[in-house]
Protein backbone atom coordinates (compact mmCIF):
# COMPACT_ATOMS: atom_id res chain seq x y z
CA UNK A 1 -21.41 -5.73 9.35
CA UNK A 2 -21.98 -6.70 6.13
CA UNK A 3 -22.87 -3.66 4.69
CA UNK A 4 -19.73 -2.21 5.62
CA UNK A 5 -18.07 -5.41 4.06
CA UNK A 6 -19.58 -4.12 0.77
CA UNK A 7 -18.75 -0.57 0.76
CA UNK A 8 -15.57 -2.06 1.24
CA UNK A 9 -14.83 -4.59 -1.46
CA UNK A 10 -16.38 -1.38 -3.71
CA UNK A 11 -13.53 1.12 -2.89
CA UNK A 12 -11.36 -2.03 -3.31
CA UNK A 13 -12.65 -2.93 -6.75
CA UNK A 14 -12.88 0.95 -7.54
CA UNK A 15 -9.45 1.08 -7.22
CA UNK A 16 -8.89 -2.15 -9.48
CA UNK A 17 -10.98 -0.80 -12.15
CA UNK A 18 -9.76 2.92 -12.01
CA UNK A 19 -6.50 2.72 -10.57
CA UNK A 20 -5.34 6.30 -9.55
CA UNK A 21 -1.70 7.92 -10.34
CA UNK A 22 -1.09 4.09 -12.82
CA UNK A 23 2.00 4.85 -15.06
CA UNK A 24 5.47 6.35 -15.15
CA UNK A 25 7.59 9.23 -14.34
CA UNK A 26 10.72 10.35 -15.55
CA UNK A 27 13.90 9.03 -14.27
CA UNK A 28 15.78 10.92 -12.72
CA UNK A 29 14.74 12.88 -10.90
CA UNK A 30 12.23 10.11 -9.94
CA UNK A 31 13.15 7.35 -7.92
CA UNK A 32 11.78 3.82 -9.13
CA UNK A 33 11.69 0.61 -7.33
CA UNK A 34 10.41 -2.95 -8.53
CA UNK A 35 8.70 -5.60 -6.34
CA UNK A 36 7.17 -9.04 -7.22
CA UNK A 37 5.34 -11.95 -5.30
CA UNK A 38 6.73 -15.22 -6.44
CA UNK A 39 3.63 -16.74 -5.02
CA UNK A 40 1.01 -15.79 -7.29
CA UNK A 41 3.19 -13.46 -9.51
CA UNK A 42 2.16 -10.01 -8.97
CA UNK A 43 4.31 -6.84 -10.50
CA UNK A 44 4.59 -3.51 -9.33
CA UNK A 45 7.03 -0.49 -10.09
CA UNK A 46 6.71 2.03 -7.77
CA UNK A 47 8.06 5.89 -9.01
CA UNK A 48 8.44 8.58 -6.41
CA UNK A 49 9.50 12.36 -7.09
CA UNK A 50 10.58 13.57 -3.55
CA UNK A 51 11.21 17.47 -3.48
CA UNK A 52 12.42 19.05 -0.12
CA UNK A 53 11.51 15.71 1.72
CA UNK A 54 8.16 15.46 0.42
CA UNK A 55 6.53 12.93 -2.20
CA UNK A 56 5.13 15.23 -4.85
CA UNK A 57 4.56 12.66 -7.50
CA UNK A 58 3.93 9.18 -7.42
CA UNK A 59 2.65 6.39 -9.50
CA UNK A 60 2.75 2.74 -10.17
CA UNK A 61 2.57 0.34 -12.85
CA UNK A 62 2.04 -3.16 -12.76
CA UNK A 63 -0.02 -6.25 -12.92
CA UNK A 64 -1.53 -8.62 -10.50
CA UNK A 65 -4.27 -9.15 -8.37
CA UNK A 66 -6.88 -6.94 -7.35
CA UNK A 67 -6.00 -6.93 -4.36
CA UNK A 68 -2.06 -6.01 -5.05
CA UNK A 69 -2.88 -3.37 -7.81
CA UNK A 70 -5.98 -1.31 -5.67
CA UNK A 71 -3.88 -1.03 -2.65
CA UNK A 72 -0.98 -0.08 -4.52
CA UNK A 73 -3.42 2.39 -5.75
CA UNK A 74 -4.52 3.59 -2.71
CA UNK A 75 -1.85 3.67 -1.51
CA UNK A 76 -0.36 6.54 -4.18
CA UNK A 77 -3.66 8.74 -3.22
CA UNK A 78 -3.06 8.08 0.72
CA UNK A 79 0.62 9.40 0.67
CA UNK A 80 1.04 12.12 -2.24
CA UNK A 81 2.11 15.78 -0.71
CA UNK A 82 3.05 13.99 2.71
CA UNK A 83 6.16 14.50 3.97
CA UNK A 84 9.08 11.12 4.10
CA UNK A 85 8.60 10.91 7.73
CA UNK A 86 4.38 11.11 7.41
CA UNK A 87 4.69 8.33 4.96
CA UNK A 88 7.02 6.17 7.36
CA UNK A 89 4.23 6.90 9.93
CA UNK A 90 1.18 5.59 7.27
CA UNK A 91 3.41 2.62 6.19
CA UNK A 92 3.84 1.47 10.03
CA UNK A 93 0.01 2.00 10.43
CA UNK A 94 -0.87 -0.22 7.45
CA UNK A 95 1.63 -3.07 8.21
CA UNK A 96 0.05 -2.74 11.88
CA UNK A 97 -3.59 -3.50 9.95
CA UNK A 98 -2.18 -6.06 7.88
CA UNK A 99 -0.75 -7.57 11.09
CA UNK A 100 -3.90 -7.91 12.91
CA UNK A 101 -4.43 -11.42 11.62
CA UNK A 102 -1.22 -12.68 12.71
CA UNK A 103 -1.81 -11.18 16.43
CA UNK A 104 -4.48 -12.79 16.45
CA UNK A 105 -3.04 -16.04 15.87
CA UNK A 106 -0.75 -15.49 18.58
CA UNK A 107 -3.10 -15.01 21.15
CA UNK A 108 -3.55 -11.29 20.70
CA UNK A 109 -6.42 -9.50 19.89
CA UNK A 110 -7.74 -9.10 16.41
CA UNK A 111 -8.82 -5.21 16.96
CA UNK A 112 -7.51 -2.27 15.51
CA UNK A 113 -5.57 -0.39 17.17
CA UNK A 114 -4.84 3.15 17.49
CA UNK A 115 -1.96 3.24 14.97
CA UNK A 116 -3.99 1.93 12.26
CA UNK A 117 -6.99 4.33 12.74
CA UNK A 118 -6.99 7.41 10.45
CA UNK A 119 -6.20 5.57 7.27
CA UNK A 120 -9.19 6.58 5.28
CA UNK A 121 -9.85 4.25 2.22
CA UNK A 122 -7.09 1.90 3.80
CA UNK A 123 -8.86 0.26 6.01
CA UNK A 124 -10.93 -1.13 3.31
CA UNK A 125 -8.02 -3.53 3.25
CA UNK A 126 -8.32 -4.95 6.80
CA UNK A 127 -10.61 -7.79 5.33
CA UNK A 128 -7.95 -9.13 3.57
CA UNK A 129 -6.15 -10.60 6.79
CA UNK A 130 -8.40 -13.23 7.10
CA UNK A 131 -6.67 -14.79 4.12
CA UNK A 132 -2.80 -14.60 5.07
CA UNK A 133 -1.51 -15.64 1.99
CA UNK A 134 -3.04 -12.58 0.48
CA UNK A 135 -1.30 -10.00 3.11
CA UNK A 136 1.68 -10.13 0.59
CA UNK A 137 -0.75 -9.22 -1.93
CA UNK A 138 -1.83 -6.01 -0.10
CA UNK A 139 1.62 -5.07 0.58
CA UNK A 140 3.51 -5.78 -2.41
CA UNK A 141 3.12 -1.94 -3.21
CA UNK A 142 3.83 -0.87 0.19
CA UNK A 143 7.47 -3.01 0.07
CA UNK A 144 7.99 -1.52 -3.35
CA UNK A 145 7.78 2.15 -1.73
CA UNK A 146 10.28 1.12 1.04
CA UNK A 147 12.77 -0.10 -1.64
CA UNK A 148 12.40 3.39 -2.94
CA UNK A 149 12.94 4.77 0.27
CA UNK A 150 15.97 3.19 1.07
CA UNK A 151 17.23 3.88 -2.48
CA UNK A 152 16.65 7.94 -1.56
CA UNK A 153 18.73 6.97 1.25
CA UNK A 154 21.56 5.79 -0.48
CA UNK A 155 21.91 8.78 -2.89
């Protein structure tokens, strides 16, 4: 297993060191959303262009962690051309990863389950449950693009 472990903390540190879609866009038409982790003080600003219900453009900026910053990363490259309701679908499959460790804890089992399979460079992430306090890490982007969501939703 722990060659696997390594190919996974090297997509994970790929991201960190060559963050894809990092910066800006234009607002409007882009929506933009800010998130932060009080705990160890990570930043991310999440900017989605959403055309005909699909996310055409996205990208983030920020600093933190690499944990916070590659899976913001990945997630940009995981959910770019999808459609609102795909992305709703990948966002409930990567809280369901991030979740595992807390099942666990309750008795459940620490397996992934169907929902979470088909997540590509994702699931290079799943390591990080067995440190909880660095879930919030992995999902501080993930937050971010629900914030943006629900800001769509309002206009």
């Amino acid at each position: 297993m722990s060659g696997l472990e390594d190919l996974y903390r090297e997509i994970i540190l790929d991201h960190y060191r060559n963050p894809r879609n990092q910066g800006e866009l234009e607002v409007p038409p882009a929506v933009m959303a800010e998130g932060f982790n009080p705990l160890c003080g990570d930043e991310i600003k999440v900017h989605i262009q959403v055309d005909d219900g699909v996310i055409v453009d996205i990208k983030f900026d920020g600093q933190g962690c690499s944990i916070s910053q590659s899976s913001a990363s990945m997630m940009t490259t995981a959910i770019t051309g999808k459609t609102l309701e795909e992305v709703e679908g990948i966002i409930y499959s990567f809280k369901q990863l991030m979740s595992i460790h807390e099942k666990s804890l309750e008795g459940g089992s620490e397996t992934v389950d169907s929902s979470t399979t088909g997540l590509g460079d994702l699931q290079a992430l799943q390591g990080v449950v067995k440190f909880p306090v660095r879930i919030k890490c992995a999902t501080l982007g993930w937050n971010t693009l629900e914030q943006c969501f629900e800001e769509l939703d309002e206009n």
